[in-house]
N, C-alpha and C. Protein backbone atom coordinates (compact mmCIF):
# COMPACT_ATOMS: atom_id res chain seq x y z
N UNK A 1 -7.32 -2.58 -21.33
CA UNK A 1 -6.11 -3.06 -20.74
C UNK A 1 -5.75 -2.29 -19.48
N UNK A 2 -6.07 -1.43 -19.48
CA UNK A 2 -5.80 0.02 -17.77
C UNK A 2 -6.79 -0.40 -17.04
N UNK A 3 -7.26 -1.88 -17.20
CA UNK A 3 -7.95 -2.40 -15.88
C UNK A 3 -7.37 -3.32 -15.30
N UNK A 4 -5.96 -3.64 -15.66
CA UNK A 4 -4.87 -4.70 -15.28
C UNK A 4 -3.93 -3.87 -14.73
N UNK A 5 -3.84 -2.85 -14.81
CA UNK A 5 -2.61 -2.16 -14.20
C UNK A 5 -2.37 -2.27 -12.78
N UNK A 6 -1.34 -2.51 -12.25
CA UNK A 6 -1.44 -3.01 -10.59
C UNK A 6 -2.43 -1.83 -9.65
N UNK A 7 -2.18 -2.10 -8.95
CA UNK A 7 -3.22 -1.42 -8.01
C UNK A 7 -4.54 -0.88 -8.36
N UNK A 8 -5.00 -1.96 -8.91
CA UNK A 8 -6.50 -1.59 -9.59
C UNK A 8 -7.47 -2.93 -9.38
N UNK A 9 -8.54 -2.19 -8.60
CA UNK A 9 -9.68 -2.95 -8.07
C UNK A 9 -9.79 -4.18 -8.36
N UNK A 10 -10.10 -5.20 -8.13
CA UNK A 10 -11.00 -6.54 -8.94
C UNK A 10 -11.95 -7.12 -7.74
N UNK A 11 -12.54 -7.91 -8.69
CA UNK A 11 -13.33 -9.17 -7.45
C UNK A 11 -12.67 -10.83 -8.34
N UNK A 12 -12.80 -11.65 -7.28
CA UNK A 12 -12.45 -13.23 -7.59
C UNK A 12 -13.52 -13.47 -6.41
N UNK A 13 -13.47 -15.01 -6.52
CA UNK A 13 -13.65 -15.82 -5.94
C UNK A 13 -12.92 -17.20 -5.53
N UNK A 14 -12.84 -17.38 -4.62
CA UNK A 14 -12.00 -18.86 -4.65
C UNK A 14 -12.51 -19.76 -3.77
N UNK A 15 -12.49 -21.01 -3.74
CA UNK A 15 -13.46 -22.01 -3.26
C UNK A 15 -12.12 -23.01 -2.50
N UNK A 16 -12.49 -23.36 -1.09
CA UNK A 16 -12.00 -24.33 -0.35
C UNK A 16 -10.53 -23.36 0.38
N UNK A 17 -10.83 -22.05 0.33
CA UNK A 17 -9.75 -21.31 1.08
C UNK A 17 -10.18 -20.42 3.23
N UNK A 18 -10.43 -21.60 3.34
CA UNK A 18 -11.14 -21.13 4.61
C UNK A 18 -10.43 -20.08 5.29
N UNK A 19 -8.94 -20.11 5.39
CA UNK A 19 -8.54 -19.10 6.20
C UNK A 19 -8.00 -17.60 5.89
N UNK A 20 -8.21 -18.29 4.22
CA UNK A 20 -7.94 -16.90 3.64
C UNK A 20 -8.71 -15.20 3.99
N UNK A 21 -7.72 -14.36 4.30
CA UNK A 21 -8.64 -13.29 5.27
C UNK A 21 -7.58 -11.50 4.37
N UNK A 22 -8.38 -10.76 4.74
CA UNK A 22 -8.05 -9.69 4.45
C UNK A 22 -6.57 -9.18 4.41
N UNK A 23 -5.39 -8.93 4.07
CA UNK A 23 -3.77 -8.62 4.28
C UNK A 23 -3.29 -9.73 3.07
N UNK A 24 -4.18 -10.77 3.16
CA UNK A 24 -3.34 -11.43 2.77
C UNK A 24 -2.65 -11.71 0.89
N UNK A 25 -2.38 -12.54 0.27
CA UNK A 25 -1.36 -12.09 -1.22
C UNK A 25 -2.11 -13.68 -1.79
N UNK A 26 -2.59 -13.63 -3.25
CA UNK A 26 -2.70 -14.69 -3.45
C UNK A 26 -1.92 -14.58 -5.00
N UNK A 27 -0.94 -15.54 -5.40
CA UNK A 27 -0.08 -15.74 -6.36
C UNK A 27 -0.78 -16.84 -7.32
N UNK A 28 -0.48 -16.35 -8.96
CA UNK A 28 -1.37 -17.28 -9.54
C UNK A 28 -0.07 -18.16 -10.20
N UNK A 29 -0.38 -19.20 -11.10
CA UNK A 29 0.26 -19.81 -11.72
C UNK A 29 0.83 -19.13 -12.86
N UNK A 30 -0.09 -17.67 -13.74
CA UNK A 30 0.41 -17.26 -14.75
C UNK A 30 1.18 -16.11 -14.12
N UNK A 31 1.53 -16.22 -12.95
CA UNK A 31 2.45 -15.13 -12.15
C UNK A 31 1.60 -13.47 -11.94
N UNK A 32 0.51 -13.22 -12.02
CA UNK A 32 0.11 -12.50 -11.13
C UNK A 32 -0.05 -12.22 -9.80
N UNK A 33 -0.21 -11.60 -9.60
CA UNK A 33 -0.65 -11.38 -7.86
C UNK A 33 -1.68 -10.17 -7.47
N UNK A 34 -2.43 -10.89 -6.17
CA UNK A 34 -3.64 -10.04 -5.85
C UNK A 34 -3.58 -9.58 -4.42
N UNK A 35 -3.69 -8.23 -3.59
CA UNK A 35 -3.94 -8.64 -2.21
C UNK A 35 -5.21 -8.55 -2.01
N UNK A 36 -5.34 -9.09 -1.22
CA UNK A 36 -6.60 -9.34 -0.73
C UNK A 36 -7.25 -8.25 0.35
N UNK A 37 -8.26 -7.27 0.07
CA UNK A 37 -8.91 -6.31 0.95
C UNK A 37 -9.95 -6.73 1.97
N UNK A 38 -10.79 -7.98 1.09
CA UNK A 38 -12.16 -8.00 2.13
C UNK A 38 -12.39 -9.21 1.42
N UNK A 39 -13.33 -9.88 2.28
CA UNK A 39 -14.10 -11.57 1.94
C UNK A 39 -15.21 -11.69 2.32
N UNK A 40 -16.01 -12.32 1.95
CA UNK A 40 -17.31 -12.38 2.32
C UNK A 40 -17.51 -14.28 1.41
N UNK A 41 -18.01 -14.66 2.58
CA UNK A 41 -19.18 -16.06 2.48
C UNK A 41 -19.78 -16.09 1.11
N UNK A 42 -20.00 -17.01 0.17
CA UNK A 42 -21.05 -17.09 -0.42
C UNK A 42 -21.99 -17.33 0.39
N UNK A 43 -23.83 -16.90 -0.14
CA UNK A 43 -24.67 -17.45 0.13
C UNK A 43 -25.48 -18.69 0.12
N UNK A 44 -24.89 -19.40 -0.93
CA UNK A 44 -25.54 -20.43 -2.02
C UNK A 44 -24.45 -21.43 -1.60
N UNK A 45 -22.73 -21.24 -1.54
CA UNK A 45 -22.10 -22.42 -1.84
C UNK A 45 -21.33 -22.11 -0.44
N UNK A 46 -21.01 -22.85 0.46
CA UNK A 46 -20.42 -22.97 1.77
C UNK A 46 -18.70 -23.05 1.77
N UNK A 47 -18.38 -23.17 0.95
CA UNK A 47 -16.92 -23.75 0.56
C UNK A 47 -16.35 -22.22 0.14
N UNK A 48 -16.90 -21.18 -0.76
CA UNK A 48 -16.74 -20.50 -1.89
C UNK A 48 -16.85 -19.13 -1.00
N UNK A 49 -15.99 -18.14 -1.61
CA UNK A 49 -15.40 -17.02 -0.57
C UNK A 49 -14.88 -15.96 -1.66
N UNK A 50 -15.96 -14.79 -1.24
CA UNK A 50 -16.01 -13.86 -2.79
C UNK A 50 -15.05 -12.58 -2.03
N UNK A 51 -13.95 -12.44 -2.70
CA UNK A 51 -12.84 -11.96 -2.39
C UNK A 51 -12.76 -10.21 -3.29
N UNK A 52 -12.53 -9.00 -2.55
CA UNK A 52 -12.31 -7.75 -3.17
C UNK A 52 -10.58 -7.64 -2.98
N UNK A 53 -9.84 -7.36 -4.37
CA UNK A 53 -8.77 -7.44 -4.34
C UNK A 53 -8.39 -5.88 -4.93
N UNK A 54 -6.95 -6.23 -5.03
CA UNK A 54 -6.25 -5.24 -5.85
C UNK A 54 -5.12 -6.10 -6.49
N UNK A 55 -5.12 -5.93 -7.76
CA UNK A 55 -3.94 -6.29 -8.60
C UNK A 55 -2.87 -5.76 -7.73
N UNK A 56 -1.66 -6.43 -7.89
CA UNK A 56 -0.41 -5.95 -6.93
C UNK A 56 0.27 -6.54 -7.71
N UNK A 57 1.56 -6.13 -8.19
CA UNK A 57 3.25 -6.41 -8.46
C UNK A 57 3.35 -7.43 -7.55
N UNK A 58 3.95 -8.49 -8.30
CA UNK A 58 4.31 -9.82 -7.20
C UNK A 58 5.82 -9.14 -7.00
N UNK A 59 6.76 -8.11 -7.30
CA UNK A 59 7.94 -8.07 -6.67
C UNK A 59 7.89 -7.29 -5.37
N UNK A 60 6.74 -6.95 -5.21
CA UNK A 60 6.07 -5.92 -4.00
C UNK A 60 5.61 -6.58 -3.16
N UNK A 61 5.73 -8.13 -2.93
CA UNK A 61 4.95 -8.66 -1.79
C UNK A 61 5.83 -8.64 -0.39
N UNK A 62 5.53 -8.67 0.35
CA UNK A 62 6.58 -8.55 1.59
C UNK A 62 6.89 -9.87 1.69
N UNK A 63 8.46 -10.12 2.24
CA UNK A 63 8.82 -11.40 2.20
C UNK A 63 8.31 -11.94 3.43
N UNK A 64 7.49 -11.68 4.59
CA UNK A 64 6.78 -12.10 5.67
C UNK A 64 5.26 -12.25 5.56
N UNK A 65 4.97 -11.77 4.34
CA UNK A 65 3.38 -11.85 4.16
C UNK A 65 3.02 -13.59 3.60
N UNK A 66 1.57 -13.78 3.87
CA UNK A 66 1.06 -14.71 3.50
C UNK A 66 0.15 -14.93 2.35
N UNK A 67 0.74 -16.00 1.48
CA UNK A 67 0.61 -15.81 0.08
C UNK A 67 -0.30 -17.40 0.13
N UNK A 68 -1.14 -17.18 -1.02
CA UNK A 68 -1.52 -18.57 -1.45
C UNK A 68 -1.25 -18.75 -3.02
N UNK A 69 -0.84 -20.06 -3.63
CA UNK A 69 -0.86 -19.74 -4.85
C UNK A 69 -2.09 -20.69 -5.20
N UNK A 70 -2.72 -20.08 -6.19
CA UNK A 70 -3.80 -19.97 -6.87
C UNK A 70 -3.78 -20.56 -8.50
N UNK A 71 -3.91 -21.66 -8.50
CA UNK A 71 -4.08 -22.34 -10.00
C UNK A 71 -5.18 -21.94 -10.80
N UNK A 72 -5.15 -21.25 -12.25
CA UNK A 72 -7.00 -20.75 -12.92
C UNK A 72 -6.84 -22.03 -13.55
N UNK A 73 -8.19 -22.85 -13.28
CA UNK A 73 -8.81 -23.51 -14.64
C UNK A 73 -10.04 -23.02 -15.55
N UNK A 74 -9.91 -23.91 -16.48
CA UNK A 74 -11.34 -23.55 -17.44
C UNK A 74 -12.45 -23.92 -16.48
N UNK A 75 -13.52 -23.03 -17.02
CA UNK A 75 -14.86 -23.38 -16.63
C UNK A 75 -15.86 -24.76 -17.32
């Protein structure tokens, strides 16, 4: 569970977010939040954009920052 604690590393991925870029906050539906450090291209899928985050407190987002919200489905 002390791998959920805010400010702690992750990777995602998210597909069809072209402008999504480093600064920026992505908000989920179950009310998390991630900022976003670095992005990189998939190799294989053109659409798909493998994202290094950090868990973040969504009451910590700046009210000028740029947020996406982010729906999880099943696989």
């Amino acid at each position: 569970m002390a791998s959920r604690l805010p400010y702690t590393p992750c990777k995602l991925y998210i597909d069809g977010a072209d402008d999504l870029s480093a600064g920026d906050y992505i908000l989920t539906s179950g009310g998390s939040a991630y900022l976003v450090q670095g992005t990189r291209p998939s190799p294989s899928k053109p659409e798909r954009l493998y994202l290094d985050c950090l868990r973040w407190p969504p009451g910590d987002i700046p009210e000028d920052a740029r947020c996406y919200q982010l729906n999880w489905y099943r696989r």
